[in-house]
PDB file of N, CA and C in Angstrom:
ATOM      1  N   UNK A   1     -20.708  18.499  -4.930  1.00  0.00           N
ATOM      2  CA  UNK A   1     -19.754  18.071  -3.933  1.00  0.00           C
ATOM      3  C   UNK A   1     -18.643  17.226  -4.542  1.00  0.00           C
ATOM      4  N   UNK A   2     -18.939  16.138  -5.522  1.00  0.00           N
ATOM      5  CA  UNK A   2     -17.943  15.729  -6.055  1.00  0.00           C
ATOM      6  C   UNK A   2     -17.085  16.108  -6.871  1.00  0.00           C
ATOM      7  N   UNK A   3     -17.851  17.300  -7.676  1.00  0.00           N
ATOM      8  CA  UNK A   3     -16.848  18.051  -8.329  1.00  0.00           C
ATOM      9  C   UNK A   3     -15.576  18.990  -7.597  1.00  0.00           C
ATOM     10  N   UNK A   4     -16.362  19.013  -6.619  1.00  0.00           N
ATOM     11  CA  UNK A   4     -14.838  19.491  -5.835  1.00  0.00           C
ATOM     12  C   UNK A   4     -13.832  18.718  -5.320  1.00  0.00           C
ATOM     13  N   UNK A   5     -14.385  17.495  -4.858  1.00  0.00           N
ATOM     14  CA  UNK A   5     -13.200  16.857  -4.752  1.00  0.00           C
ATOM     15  C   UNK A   5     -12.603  16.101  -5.941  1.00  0.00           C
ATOM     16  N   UNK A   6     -13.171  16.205  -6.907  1.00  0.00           N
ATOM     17  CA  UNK A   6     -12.404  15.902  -8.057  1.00  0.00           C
ATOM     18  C   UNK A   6     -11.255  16.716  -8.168  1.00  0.00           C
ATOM     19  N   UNK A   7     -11.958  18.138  -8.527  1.00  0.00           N
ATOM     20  CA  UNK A   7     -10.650  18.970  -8.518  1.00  0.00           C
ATOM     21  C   UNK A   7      -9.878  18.911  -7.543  1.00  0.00           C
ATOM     22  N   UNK A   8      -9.785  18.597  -6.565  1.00  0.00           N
ATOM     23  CA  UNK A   8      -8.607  18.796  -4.908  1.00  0.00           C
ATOM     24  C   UNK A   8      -7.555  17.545  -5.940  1.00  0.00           C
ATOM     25  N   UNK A   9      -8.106  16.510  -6.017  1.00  0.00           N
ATOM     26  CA  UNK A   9      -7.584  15.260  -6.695  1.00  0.00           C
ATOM     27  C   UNK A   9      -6.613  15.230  -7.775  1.00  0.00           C
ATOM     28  N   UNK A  10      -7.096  16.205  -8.881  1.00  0.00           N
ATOM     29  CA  UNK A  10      -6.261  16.461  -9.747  1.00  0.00           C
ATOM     30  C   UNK A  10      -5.806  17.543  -9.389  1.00  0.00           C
ATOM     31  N   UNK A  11      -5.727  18.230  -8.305  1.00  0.00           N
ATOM     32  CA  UNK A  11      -4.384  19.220  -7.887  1.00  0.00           C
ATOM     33  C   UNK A  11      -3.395  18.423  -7.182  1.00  0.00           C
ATOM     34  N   UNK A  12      -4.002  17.304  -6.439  1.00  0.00           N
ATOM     35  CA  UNK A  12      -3.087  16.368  -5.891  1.00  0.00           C
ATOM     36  C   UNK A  12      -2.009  15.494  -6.944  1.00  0.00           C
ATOM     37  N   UNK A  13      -2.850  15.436  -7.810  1.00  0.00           N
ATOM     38  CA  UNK A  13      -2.299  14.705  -8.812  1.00  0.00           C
ATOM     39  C   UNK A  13      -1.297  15.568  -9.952  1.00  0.00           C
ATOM     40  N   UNK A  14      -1.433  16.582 -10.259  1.00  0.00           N
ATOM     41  CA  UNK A  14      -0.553  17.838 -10.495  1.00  0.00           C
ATOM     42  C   UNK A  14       1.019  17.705  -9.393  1.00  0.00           C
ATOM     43  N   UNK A  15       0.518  17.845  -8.655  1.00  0.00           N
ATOM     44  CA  UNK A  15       1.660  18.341  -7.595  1.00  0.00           C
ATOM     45  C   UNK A  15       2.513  16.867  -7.679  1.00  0.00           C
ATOM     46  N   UNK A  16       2.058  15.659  -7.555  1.00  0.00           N
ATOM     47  CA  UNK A  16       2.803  14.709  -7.506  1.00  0.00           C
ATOM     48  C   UNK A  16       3.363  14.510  -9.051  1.00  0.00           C
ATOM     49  N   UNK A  17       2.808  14.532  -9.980  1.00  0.00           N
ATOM     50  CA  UNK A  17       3.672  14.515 -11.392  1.00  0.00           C
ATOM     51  C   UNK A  17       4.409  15.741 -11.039  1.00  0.00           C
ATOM     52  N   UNK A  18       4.716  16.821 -10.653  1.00  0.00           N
ATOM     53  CA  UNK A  18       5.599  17.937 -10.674  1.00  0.00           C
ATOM     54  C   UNK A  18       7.170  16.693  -9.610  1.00  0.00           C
ATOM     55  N   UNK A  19       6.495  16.723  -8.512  1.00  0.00           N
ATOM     56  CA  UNK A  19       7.125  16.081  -7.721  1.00  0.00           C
ATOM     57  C   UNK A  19       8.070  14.704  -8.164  1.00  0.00           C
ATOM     58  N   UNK A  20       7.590  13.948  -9.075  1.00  0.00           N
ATOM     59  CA  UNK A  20       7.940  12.915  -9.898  1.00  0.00           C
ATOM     60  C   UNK A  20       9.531  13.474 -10.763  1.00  0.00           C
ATOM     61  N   UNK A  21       8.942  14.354 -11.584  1.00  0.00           N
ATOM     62  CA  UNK A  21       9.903  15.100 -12.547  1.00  0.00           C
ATOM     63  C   UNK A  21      10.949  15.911 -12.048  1.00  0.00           C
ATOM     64  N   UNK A  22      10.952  15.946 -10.873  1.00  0.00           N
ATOM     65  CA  UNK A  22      12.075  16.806  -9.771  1.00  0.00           C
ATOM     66  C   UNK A  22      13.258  15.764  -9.861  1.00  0.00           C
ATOM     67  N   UNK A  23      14.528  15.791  -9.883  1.00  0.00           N
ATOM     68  CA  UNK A  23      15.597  15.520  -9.539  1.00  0.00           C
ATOM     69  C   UNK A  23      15.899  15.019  -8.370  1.00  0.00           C
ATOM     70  N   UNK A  24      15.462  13.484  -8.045  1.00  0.00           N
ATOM     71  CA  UNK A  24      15.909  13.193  -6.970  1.00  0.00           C
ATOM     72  C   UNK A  24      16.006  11.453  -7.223  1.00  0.00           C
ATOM     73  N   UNK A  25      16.189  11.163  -5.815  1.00  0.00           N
ATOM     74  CA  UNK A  25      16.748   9.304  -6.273  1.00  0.00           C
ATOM     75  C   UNK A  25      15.411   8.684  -6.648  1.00  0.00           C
ATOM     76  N   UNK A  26      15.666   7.668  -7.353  1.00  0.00           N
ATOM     77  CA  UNK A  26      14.671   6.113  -7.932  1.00  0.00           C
ATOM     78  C   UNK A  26      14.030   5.685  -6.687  1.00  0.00           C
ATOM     79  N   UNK A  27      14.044   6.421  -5.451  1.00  0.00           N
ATOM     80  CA  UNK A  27      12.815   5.830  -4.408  1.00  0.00           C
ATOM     81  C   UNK A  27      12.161   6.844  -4.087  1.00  0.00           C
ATOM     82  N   UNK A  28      12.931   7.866  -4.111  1.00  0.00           N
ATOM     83  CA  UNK A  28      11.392   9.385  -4.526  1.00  0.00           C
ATOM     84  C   UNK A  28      10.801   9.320  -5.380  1.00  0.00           C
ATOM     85  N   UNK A  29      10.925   9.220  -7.119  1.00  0.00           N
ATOM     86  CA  UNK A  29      10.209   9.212  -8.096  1.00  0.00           C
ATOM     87  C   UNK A  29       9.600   7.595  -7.919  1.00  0.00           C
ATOM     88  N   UNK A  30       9.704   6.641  -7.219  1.00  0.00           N
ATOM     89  CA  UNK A  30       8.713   5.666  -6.925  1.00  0.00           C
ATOM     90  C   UNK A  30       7.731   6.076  -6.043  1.00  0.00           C
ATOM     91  N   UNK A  31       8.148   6.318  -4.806  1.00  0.00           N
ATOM     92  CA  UNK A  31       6.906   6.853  -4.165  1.00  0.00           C
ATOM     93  C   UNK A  31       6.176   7.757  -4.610  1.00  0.00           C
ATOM     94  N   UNK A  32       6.422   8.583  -5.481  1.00  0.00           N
ATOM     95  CA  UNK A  32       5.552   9.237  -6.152  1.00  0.00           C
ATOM     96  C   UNK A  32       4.892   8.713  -7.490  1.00  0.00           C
ATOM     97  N   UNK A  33       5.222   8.117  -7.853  1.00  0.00           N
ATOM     98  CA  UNK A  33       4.606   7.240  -8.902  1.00  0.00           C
ATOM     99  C   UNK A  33       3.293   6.219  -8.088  1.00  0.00           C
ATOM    100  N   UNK A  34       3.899   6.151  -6.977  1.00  0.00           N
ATOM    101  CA  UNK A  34       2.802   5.488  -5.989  1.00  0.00           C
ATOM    102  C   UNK A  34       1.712   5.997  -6.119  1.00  0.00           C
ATOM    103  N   UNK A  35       2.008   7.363  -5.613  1.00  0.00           N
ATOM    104  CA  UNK A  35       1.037   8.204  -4.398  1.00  0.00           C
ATOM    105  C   UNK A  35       0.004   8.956  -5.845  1.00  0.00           C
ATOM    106  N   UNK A  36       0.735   8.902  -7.474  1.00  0.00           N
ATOM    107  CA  UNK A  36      -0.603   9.117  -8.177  1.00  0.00           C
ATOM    108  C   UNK A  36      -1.207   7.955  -8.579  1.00  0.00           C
ATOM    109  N   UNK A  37      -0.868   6.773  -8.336  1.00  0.00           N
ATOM    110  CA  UNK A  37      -1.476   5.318  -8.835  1.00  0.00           C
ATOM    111  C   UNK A  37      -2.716   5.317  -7.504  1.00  0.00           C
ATOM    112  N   UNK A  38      -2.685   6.259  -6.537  1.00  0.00           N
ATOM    113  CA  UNK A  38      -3.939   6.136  -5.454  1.00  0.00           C
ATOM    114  C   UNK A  38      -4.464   7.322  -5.574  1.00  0.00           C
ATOM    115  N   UNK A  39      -4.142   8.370  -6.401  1.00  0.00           N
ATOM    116  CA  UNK A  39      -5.221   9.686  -6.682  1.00  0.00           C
ATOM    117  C   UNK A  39      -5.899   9.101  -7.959  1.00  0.00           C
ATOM    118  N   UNK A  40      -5.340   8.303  -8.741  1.00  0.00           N
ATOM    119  CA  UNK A  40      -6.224   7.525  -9.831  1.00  0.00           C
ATOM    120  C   UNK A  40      -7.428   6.836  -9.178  1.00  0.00           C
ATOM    121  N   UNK A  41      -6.750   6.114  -8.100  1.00  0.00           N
ATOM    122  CA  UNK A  41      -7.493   4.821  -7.566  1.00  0.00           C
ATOM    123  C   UNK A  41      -8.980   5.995  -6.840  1.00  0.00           C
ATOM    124  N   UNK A  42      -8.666   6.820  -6.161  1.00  0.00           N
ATOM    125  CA  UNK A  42      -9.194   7.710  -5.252  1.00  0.00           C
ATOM    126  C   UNK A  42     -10.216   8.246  -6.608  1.00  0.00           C
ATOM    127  N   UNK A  43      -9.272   8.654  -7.893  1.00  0.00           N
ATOM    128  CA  UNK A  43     -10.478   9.406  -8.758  1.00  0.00           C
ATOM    129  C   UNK A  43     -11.510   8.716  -9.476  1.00  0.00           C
ATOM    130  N   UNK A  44     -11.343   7.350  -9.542  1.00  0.00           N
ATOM    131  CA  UNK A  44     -12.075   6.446 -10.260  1.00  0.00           C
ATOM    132  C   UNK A  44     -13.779   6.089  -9.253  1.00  0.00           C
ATOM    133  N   UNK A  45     -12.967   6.021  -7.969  1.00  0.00           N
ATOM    134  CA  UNK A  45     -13.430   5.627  -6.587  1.00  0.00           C
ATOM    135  C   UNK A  45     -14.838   7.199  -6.418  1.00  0.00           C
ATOM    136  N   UNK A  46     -14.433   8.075  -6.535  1.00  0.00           N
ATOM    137  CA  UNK A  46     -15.142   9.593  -6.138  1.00  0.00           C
ATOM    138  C   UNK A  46     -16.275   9.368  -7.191  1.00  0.00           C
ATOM    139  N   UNK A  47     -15.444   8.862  -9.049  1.00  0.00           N
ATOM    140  CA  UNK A  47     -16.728   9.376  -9.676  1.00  0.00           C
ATOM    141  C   UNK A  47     -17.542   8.172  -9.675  1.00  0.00           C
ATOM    142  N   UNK A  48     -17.358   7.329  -9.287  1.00  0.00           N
ATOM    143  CA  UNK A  48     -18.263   5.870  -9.025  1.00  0.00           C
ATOM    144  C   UNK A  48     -19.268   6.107  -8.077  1.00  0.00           C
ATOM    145  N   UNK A  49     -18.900   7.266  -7.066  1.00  0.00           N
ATOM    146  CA  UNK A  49     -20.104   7.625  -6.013  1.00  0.00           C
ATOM    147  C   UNK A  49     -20.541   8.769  -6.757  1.00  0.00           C
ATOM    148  N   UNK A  50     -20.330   9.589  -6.978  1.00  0.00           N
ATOM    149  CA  UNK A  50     -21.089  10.437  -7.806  1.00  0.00           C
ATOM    150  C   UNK A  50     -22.018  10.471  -8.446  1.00  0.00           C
ATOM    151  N   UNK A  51     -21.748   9.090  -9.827  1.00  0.00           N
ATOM    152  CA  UNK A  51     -22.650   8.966 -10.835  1.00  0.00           C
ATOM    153  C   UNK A  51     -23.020   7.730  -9.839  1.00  0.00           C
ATOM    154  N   UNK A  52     -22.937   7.318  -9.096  1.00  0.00           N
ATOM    155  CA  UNK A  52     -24.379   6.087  -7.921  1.00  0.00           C
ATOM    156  C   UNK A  52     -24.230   4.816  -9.142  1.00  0.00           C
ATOM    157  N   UNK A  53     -22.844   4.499  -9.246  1.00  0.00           N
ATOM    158  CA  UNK A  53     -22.914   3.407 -10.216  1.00  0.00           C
ATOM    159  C   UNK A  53     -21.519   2.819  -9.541  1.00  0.00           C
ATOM    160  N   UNK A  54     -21.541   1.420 -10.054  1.00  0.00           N
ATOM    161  CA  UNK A  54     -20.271   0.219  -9.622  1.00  0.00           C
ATOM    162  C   UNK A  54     -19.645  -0.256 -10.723  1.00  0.00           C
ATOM    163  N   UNK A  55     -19.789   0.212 -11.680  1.00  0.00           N
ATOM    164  CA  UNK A  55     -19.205  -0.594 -13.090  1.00  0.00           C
ATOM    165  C   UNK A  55     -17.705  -0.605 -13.213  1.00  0.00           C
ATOM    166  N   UNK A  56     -17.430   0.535 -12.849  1.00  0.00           N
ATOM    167  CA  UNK A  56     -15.701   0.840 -13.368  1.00  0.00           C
ATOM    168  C   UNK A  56     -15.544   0.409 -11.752  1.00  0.00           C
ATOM    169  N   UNK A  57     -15.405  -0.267 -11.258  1.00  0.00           N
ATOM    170  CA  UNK A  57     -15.160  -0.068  -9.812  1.00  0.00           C
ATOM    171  C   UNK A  57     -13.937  -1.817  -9.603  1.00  0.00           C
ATOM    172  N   UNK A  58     -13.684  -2.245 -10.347  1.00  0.00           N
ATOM    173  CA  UNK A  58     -12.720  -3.304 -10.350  1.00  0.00           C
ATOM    174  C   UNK A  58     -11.388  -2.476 -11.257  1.00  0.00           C
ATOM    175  N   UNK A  59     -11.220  -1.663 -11.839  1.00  0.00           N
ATOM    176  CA  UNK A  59     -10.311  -0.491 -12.300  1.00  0.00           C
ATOM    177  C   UNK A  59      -9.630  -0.074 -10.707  1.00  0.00           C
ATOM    178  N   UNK A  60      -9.862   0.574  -9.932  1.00  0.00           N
ATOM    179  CA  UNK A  60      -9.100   0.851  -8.600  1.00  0.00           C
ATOM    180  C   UNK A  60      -8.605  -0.612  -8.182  1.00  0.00           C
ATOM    181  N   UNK A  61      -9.040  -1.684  -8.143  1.00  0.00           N
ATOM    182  CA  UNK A  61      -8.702  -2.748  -7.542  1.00  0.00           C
ATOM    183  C   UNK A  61      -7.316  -3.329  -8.007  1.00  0.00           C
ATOM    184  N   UNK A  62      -7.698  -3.293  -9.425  1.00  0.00           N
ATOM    185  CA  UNK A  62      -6.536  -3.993 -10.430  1.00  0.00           C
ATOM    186  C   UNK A  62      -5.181  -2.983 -10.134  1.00  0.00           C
ATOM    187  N   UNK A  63      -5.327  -1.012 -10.310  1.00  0.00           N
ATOM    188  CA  UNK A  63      -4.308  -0.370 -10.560  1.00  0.00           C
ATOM    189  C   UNK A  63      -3.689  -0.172  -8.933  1.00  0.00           C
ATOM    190  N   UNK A  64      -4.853  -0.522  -7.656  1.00  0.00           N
ATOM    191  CA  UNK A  64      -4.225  -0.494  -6.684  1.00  0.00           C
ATOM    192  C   UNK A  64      -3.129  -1.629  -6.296  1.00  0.00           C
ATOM    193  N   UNK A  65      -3.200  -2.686  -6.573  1.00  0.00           N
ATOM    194  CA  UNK A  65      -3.064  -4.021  -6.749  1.00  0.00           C
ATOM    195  C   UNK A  65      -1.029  -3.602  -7.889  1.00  0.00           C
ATOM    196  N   UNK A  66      -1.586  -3.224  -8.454  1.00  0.00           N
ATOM    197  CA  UNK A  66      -0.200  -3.494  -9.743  1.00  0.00           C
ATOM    198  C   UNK A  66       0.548  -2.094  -9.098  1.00  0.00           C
ATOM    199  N   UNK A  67      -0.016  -1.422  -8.602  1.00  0.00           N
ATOM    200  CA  UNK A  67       0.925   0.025  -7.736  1.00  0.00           C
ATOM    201  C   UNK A  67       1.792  -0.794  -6.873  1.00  0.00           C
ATOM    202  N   UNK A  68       1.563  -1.476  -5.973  1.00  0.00           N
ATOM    203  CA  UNK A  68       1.641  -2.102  -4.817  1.00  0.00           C
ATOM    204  C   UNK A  68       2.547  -3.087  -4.949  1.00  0.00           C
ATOM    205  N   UNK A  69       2.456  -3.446  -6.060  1.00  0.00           N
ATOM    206  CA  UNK A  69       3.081  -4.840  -6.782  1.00  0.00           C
ATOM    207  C   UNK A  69       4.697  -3.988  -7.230  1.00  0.00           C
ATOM    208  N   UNK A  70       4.618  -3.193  -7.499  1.00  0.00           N
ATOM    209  CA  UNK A  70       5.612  -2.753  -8.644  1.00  0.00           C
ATOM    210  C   UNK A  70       6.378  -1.671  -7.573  1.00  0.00           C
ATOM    211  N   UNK A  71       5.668  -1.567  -6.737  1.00  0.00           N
ATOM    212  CA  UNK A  71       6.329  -0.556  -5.411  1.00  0.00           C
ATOM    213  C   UNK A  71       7.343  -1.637  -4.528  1.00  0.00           C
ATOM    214  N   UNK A  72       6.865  -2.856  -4.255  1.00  0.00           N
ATOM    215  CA  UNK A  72       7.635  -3.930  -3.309  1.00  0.00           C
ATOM    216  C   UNK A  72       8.677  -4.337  -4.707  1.00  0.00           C
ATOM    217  N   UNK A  73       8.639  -4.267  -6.027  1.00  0.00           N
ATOM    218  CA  UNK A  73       9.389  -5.143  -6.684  1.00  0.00           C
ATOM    219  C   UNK A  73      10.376  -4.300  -6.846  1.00  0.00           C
ATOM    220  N   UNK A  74      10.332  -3.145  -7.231  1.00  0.00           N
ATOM    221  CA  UNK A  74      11.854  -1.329  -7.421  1.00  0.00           C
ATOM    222  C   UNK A  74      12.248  -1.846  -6.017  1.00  0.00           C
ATOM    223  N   UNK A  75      10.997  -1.852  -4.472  1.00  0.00           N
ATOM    224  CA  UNK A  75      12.133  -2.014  -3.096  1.00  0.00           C
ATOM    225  C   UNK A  75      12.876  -2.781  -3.005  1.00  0.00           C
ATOM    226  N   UNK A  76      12.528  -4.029  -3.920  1.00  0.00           N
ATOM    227  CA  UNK A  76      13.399  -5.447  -3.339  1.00  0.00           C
ATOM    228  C   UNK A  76      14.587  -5.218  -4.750  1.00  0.00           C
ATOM    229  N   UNK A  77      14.898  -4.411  -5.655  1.00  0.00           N
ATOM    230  CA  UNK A  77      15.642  -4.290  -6.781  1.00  0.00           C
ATOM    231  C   UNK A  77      16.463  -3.293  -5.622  1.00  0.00           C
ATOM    232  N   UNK A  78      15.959  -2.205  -5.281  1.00  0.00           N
ATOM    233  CA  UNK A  78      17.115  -1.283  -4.972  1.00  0.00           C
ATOM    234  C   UNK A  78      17.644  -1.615  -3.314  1.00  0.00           C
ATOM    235  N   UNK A  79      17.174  -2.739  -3.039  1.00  0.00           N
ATOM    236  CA  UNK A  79      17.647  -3.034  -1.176  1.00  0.00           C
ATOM    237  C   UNK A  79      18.653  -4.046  -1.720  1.00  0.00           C
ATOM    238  N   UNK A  80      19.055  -4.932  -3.146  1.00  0.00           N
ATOM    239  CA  UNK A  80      19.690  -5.876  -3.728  1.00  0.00           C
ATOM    240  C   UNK A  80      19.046  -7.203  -3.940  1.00  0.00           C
ATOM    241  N   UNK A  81      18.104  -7.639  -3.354  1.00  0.00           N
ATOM    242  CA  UNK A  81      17.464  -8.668  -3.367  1.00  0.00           C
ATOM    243  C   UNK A  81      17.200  -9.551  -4.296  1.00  0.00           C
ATOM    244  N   UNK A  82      17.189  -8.767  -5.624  1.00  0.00           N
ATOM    245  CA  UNK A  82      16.527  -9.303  -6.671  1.00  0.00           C
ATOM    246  C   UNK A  82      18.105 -10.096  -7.478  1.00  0.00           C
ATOM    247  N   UNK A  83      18.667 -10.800  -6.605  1.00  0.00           N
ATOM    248  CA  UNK A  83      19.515 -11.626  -7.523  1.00  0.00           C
ATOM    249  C   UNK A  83      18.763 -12.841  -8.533  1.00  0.00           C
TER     250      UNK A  83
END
């Protein structure tokens, strides 16, 4: 079972690096830089239930955490804020 949603994950994660590399403005290729910093978070998260273990499980916390961080800091750069 988890192997399948592994794979759905890294098709998700495919499609958004395609999506990334497309030609469009610095708040599309952020949100997409997002949206694979939570198929990471999501893939770290799947194989932690899988293998019935918690070890790597502060890894999603930290990269959800610095996604999040670095998503409000490009918004407040490209809304002008950041004088």
């Amino acid at each position: 079972m988890s192997t399948i949603v592994i794979g759905m994950l890294a098709l998700a994660a495919l499609l958004t690096i395609l999506r990334v590399l497309r030609r469009g403005s610095v708040a599309d290729r952020v949100i997409g830089l997002d949206m694979l910093l939570l198929v990471v978070v999501a893939l770290v998260a799947v194989d932690a239930a899988g293998r019935q273990s918690g070890e790597h499980l502060e890894l999603p916390l930290v990269v959800g955490l610095l996604g999040f961080l670095s998503t409000v800091t490009v918004a407040a750069y490209l809304r002008g804020d950041g004088s």
